[in-house]
N, C-alpha and C. Protein backbone atom coordinates (compact mmCIF):
# COMPACT_ATOMS: atom_id res chain seq x y z
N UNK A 1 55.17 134.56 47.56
CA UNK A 1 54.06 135.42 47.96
C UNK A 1 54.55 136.42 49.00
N UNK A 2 53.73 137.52 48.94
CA UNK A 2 54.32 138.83 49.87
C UNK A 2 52.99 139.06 50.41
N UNK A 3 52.94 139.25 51.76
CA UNK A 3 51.98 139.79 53.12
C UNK A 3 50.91 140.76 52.13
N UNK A 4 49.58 140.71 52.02
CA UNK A 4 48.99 141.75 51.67
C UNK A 4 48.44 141.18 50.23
N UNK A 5 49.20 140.59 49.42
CA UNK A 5 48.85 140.51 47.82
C UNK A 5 48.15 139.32 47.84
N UNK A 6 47.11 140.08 46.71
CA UNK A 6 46.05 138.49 46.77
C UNK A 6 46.62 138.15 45.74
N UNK A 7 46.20 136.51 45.94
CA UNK A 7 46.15 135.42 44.66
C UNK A 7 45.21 135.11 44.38
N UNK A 8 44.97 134.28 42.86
CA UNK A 8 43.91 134.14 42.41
C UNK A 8 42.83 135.41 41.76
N UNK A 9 41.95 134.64 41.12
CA UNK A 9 41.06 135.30 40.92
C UNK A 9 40.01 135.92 41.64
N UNK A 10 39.59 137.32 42.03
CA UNK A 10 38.81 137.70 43.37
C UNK A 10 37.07 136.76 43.00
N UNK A 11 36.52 136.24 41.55
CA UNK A 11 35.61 136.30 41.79
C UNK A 11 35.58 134.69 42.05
N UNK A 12 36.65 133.68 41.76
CA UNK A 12 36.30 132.33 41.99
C UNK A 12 37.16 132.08 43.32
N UNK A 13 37.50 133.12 44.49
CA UNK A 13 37.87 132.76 45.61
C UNK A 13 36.81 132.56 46.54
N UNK A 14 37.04 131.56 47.72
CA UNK A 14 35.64 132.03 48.65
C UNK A 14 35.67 132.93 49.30
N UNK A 15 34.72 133.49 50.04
CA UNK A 15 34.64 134.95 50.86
C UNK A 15 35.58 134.66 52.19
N UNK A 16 35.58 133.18 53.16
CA UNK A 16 36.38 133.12 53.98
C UNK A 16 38.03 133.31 53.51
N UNK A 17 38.48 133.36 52.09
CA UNK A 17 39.58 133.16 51.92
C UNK A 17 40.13 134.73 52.34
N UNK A 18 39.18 135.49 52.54
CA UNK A 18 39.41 136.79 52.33
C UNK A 18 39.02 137.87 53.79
N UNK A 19 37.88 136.87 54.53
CA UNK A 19 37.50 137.12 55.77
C UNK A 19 38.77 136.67 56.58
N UNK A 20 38.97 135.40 56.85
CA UNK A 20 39.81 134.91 57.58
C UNK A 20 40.19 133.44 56.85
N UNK A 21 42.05 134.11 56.70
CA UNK A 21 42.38 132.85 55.48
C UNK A 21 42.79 131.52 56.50
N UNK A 22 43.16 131.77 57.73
CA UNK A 22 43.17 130.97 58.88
C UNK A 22 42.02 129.28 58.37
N UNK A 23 40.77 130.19 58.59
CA UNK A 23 39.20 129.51 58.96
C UNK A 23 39.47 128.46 57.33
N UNK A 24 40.53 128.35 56.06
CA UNK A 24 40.37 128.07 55.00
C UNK A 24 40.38 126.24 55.46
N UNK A 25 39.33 126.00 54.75
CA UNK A 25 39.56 124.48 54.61
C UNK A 25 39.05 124.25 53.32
N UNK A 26 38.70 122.33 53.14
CA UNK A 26 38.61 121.76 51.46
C UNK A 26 37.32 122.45 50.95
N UNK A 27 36.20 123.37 51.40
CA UNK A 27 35.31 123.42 51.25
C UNK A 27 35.77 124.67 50.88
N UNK A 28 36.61 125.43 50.76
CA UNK A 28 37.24 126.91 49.83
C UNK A 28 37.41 126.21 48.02
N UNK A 29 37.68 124.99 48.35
CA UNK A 29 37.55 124.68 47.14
C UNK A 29 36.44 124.09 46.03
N UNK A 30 35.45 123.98 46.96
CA UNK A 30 34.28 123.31 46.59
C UNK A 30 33.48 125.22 45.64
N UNK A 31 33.88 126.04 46.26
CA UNK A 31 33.44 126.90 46.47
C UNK A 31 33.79 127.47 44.30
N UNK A 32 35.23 127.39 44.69
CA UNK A 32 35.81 127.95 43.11
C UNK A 32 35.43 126.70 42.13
N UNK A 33 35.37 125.59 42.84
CA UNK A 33 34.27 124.63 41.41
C UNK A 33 33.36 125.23 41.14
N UNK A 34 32.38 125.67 42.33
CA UNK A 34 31.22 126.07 41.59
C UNK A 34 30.98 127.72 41.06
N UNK A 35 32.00 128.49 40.94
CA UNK A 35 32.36 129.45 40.16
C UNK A 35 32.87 128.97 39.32
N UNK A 36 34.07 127.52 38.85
CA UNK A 36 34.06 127.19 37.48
C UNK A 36 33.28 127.28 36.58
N UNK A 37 32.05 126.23 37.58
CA UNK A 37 31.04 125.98 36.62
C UNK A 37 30.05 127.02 36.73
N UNK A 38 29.80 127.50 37.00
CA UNK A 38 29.25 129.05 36.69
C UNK A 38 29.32 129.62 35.57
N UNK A 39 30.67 129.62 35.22
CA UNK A 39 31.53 130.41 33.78
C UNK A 39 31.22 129.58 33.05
N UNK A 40 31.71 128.32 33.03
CA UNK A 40 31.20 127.32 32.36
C UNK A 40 30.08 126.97 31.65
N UNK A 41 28.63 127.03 32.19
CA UNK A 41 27.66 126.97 32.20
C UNK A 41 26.89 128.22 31.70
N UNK A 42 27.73 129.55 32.21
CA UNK A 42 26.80 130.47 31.55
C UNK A 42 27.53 131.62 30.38
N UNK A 43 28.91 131.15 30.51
CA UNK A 43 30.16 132.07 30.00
C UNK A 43 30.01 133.16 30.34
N UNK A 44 29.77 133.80 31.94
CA UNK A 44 30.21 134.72 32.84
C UNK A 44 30.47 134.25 33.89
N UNK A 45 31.25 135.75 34.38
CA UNK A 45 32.26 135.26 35.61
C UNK A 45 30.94 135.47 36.44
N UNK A 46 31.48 134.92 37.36
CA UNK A 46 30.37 134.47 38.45
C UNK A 46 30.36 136.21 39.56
N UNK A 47 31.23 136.84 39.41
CA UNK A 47 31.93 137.67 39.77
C UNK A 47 32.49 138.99 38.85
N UNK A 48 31.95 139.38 37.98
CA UNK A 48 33.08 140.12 37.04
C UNK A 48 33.64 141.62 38.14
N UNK A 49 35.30 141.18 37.88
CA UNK A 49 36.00 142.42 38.01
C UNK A 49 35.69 143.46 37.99
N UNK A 50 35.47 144.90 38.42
CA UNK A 50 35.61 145.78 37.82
C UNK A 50 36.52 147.09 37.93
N UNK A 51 37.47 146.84 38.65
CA UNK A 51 38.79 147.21 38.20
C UNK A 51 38.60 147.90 39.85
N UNK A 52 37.98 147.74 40.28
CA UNK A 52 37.84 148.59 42.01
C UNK A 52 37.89 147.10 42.94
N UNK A 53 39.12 147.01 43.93
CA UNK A 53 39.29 145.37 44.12
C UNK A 53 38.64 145.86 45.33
N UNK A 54 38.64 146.86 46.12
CA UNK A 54 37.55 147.16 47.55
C UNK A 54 36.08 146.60 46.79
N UNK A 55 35.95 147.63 45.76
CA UNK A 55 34.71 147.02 45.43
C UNK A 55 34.00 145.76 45.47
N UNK A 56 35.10 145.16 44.76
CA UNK A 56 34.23 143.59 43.91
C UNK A 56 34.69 143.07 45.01
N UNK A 57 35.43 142.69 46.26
CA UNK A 57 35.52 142.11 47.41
C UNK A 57 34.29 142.18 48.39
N UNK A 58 33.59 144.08 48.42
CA UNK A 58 32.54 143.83 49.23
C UNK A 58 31.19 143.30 48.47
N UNK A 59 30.91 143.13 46.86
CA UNK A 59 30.00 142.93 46.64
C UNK A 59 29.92 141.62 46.53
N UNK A 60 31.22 140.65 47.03
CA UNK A 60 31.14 139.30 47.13
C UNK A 60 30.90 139.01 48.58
N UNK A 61 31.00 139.82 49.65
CA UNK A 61 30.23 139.68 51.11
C UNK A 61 29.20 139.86 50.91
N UNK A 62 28.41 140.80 50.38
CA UNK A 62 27.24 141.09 50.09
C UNK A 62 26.10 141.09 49.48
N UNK A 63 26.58 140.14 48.16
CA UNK A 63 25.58 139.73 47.44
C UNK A 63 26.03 138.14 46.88
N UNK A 64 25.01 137.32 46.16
CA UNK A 64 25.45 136.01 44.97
C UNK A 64 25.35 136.62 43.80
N UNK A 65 25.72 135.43 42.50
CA UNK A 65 25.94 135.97 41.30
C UNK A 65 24.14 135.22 41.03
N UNK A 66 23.68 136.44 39.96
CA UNK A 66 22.72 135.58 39.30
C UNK A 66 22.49 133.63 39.58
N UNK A 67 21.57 133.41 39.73
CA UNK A 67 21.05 131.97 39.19
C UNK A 67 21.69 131.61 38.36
N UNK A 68 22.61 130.51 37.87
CA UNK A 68 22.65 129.72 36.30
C UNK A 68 21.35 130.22 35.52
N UNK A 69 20.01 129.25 35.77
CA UNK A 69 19.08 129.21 35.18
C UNK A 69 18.63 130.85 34.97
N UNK A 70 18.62 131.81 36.18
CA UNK A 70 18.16 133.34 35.43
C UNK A 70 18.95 133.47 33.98
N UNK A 71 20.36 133.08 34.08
CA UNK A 71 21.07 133.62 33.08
C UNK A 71 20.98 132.72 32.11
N UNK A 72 20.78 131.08 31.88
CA UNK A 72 20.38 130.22 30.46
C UNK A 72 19.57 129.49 31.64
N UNK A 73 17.94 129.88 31.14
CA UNK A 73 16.86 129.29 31.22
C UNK A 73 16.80 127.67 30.92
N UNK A 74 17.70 127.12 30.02
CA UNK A 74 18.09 125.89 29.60
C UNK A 74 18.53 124.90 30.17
N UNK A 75 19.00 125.47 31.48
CA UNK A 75 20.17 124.66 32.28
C UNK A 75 19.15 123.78 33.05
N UNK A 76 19.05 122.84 33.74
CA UNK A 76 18.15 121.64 34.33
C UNK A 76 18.08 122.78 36.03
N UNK A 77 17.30 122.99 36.24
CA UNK A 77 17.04 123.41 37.83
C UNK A 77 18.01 122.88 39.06
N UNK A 78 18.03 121.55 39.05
CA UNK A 78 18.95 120.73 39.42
C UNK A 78 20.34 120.94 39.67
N UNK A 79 20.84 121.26 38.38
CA UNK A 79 21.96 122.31 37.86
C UNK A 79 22.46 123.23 38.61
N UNK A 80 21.28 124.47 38.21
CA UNK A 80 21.75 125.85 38.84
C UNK A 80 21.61 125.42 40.43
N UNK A 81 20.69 124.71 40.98
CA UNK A 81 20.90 124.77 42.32
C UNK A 81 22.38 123.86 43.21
N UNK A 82 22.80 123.03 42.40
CA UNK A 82 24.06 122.78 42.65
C UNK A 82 24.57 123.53 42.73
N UNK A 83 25.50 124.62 41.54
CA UNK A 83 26.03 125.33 41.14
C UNK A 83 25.80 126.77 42.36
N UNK A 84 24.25 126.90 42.85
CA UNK A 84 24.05 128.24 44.27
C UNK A 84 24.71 127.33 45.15
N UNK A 85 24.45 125.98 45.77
CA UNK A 85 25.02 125.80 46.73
C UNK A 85 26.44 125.83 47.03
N UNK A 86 27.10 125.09 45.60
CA UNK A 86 28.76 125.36 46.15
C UNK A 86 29.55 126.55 46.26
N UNK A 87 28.64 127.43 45.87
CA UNK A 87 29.07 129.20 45.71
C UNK A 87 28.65 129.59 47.15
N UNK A 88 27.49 129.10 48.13
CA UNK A 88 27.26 129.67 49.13
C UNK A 88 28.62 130.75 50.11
N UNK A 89 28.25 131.85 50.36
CA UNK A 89 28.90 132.34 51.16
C UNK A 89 29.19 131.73 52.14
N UNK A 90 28.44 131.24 53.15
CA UNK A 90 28.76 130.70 54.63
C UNK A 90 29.14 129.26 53.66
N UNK A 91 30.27 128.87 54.57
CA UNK A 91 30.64 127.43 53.88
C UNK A 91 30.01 126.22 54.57
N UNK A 92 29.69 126.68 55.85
CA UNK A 92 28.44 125.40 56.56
C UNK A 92 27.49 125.27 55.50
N UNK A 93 26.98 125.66 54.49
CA UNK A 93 25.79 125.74 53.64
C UNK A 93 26.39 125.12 52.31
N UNK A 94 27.86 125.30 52.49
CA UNK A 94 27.86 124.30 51.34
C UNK A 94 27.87 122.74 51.37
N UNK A 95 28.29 121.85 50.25
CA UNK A 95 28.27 120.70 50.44
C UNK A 95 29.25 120.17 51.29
N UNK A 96 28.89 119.30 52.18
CA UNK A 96 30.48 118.66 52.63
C UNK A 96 31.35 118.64 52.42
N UNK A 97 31.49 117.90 51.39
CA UNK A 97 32.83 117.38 50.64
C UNK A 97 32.87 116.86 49.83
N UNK A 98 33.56 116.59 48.42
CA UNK A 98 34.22 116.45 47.42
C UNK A 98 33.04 115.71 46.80
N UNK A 99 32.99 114.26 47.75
CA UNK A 99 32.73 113.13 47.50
C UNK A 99 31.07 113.28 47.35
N UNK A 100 30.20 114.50 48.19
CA UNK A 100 29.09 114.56 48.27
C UNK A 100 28.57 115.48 47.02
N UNK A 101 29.61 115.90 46.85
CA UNK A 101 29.46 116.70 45.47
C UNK A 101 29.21 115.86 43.69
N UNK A 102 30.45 115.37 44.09
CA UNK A 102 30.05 113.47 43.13
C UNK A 102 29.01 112.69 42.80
N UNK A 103 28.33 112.22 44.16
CA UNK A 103 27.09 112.29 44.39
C UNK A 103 26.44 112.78 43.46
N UNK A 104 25.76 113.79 44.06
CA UNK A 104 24.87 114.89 43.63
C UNK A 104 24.76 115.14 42.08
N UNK A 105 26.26 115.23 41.34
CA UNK A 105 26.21 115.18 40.60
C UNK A 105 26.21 113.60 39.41
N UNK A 106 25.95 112.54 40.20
CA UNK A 106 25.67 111.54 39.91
C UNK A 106 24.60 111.23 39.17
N UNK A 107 23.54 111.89 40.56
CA UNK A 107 22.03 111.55 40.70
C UNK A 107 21.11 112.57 39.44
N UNK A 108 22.00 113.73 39.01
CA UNK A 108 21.80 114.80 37.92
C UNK A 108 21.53 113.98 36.97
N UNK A 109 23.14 113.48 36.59
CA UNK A 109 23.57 112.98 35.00
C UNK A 109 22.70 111.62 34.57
N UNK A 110 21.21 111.96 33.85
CA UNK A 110 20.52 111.02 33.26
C UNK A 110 20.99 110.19 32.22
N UNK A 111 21.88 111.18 31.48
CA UNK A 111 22.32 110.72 30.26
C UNK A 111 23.97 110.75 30.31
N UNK A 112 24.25 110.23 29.50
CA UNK A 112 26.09 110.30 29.11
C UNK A 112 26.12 112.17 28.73
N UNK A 113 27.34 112.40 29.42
CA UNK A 113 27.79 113.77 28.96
C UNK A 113 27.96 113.70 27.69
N UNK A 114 27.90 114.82 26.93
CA UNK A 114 28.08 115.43 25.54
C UNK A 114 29.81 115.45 25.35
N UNK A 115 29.52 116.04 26.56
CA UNK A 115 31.61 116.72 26.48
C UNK A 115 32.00 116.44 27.60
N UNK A 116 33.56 115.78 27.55
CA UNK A 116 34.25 116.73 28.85
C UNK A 116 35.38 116.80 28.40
N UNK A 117 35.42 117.68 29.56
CA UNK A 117 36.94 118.43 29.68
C UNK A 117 37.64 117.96 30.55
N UNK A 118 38.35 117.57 30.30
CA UNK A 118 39.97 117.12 31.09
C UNK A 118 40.91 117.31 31.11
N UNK A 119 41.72 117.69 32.43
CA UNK A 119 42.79 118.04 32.11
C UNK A 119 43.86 116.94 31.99
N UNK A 120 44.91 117.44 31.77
CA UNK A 120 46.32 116.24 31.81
C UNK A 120 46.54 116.02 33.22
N UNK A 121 46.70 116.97 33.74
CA UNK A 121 47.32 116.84 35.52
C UNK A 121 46.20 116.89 36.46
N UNK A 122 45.78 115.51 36.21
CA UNK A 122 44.48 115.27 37.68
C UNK A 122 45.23 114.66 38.78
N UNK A 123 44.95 115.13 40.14
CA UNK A 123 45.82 114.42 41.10
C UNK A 123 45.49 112.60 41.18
N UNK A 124 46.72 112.07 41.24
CA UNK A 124 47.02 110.65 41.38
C UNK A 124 46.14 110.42 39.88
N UNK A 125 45.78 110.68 39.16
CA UNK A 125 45.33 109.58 37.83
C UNK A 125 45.53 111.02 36.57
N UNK A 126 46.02 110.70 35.69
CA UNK A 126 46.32 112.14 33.96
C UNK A 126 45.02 111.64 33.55
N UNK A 127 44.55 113.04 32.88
CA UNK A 127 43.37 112.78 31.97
C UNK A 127 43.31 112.06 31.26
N UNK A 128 44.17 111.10 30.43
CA UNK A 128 43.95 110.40 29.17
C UNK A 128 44.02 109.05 29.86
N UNK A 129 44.49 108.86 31.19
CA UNK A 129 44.15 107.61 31.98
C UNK A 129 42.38 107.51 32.43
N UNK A 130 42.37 108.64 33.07
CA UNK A 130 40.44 109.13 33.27
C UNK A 130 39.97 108.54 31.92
N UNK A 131 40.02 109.05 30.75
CA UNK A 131 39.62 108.82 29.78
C UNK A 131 39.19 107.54 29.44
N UNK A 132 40.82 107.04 29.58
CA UNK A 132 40.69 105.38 29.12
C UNK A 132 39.57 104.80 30.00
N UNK A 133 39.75 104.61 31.37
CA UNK A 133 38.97 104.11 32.20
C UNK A 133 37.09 104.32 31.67
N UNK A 134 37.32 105.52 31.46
CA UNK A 134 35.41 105.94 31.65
C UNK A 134 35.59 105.06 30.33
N UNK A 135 35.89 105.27 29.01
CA UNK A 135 35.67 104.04 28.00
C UNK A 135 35.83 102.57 28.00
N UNK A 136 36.58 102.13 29.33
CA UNK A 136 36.63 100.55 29.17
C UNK A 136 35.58 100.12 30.36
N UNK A 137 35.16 101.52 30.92
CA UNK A 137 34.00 100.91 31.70
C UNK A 137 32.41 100.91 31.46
N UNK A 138 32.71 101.42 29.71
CA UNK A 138 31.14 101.80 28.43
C UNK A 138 30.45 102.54 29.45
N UNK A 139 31.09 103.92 30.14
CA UNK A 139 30.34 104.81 30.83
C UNK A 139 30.09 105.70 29.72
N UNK A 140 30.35 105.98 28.82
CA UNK A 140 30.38 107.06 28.03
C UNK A 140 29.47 106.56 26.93
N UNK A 141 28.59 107.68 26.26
CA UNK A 141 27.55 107.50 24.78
C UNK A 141 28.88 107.45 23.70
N UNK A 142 28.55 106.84 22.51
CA UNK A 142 28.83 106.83 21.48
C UNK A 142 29.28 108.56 20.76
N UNK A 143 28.39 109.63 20.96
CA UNK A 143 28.46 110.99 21.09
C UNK A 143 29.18 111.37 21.68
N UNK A 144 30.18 110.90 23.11
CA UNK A 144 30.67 111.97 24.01
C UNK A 144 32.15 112.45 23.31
N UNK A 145 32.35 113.53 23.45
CA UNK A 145 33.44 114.13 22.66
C UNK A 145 34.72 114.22 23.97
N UNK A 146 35.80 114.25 23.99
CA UNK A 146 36.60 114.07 25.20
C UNK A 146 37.71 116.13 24.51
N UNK A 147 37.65 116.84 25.34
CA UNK A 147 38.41 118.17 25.53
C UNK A 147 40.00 118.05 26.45
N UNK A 148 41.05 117.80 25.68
CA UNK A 148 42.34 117.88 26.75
C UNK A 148 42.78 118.86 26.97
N UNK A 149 42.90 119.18 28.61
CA UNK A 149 43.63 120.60 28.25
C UNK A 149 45.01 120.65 29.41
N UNK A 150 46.14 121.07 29.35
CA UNK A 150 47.25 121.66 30.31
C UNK A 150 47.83 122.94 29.80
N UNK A 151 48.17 123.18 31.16
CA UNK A 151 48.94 124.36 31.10
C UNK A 151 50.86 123.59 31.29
N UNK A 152 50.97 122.80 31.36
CA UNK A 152 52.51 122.21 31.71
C UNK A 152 52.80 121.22 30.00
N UNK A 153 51.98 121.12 29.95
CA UNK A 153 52.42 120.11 28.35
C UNK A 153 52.60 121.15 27.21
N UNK A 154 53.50 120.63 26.59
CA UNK A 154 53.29 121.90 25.06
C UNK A 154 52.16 121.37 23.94
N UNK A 155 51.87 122.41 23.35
CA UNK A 155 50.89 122.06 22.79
C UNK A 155 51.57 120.43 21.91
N UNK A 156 52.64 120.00 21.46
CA UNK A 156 52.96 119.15 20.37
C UNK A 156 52.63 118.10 21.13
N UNK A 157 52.50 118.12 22.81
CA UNK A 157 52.33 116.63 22.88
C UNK A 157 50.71 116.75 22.92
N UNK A 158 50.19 117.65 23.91
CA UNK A 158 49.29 118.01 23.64
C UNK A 158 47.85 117.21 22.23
N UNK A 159 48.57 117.56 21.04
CA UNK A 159 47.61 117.24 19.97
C UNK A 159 48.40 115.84 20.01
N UNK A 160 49.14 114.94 20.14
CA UNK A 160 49.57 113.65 20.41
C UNK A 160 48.55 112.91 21.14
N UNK A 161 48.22 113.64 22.48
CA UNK A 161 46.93 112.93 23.00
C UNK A 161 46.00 113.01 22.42
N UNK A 162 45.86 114.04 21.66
CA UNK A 162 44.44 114.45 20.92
C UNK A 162 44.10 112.67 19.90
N UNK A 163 45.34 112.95 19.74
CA UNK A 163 45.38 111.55 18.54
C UNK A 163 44.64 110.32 19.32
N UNK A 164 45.12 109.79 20.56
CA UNK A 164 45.12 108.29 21.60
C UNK A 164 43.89 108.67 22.34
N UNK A 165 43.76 109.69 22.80
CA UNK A 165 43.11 109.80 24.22
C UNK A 165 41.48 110.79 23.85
N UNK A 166 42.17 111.69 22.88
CA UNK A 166 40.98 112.86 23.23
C UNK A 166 40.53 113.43 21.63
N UNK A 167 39.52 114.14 21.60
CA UNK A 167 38.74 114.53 20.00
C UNK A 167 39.82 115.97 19.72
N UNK A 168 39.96 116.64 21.02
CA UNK A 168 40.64 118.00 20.61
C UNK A 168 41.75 118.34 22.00
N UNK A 169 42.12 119.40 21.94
CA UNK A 169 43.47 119.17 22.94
C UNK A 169 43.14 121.13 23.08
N UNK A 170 43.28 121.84 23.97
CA UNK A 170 43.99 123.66 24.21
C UNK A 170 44.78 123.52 25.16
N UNK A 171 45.64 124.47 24.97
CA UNK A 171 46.67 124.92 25.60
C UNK A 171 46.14 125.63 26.22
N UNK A 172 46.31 125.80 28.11
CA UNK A 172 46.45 126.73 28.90
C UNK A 172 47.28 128.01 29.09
N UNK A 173 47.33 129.07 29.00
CA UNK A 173 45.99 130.11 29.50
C UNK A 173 45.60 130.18 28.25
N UNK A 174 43.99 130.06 27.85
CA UNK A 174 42.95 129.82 26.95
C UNK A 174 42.02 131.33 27.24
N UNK A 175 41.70 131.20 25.67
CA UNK A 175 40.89 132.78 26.16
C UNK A 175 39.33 132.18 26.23
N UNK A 176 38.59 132.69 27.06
CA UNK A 176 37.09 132.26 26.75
C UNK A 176 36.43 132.02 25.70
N UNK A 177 36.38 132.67 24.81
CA UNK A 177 36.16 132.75 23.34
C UNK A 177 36.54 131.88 22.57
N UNK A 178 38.12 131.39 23.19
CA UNK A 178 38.95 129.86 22.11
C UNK A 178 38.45 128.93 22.88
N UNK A 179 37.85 128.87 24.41
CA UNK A 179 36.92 127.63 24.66
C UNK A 179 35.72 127.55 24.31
N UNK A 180 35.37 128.99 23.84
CA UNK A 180 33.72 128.45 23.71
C UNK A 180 33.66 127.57 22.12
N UNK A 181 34.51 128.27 21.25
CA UNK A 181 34.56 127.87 20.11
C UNK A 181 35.14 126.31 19.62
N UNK A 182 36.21 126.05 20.55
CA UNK A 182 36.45 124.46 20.53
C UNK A 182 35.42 123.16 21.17
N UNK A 183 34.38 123.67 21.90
CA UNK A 183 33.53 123.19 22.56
C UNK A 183 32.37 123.44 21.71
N UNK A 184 32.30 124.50 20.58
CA UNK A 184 31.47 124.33 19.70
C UNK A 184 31.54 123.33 18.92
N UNK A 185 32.60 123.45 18.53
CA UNK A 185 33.10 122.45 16.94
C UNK A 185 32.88 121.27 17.17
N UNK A 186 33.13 120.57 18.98
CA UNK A 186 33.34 119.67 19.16
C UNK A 186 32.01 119.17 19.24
N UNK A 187 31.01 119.91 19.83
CA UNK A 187 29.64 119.03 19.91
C UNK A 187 29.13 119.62 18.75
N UNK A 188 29.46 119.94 17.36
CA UNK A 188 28.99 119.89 16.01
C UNK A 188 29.32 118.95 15.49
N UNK A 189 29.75 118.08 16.00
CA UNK A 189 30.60 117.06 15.18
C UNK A 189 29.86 115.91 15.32
């Protein structure tokens, strides 16, 4: 890295990363989860680019992205308001920490997820270990479809797990469009 050049993406960074990268603690990261799931949830950036980086820097001091729910009415209330809080600008307003986030999203999940996504490289436990576990602990519906994804594995081992561990496997960097469509197929199934 060189003095001056940002990393990352400007719209799933937090605003302190950019105010004062000093002030950065675990709650910068709580922040780009909930711009994951933002994209995730609504397949827009929480943030879109627009090619002016003064720009889209001050309109992330200055404004939030849409609601989840403004943008899919569908989403549980519950949801989108998770999803505003871990985006909060001031990071006192967001959640604590990791663990309170867990929580929260505990007390959401009525039902077994449809899907998830996992990656290979979770710190201290690989996705297809996650995997195993949530199935030998019958946390999961009969329905839930399991998504593997890395950017460090090649795809050949990749669809290997697909075989043991998971319904489908992508290779990282993925275009939006090849996730929305593998996440189709998968809950058509």
């Amino acid at each position: 890295t060189e003095p001056g050049v940002v990393l990352g993406t400007i719209g799933y960074r937090a605003p302190e990363q950019d105010r004062d990268p000093h002030a950065v603690d675990h709650r910068t990261d709580l922040f780009s989860l909930g711009a994951t799931l933002y994209w995730a949830l609504t397949g827009r950036d929480p943030y879109p680019e627009t090619g002016n980086p003064i720009q889209d820097l001050h309109r992330r001091f200055t404004t939030v992205p849409l609601p989840v729910r403004r943008v899919r009415p569908e989403i549980p209330a519950e949801v989108s308001d998770l999803v505003a809080r871990l985006m909060e600008p001031d990071p006192e307003m967001r959640f604590p920490s990791a663990r309170t986030v867990s929580a929260a999203l505990t007390e959401i999940m009525r039902d077994p997820p449809d899907l998830a996504v996992v990656d290979v490289g979770l710190p201290g436990l690989s996705g297809p270990e996650l995997v195993e576990k949530v199935r030998a602990a019958g946390l999961e519906s009969e329905r839930m479809k399991v998504l593997i994804t890395s950017g460090e594995l090649p795809a050949e081992a990749l669809g290997g797990l697909s075989v043991s561990s998971a319904d489908d496997f992508i290779s990282k960097p993925f275009a939006p469009v090849e996730f929305l469509s593998r996440v189709r197929a998968l809950l058509m199934r």
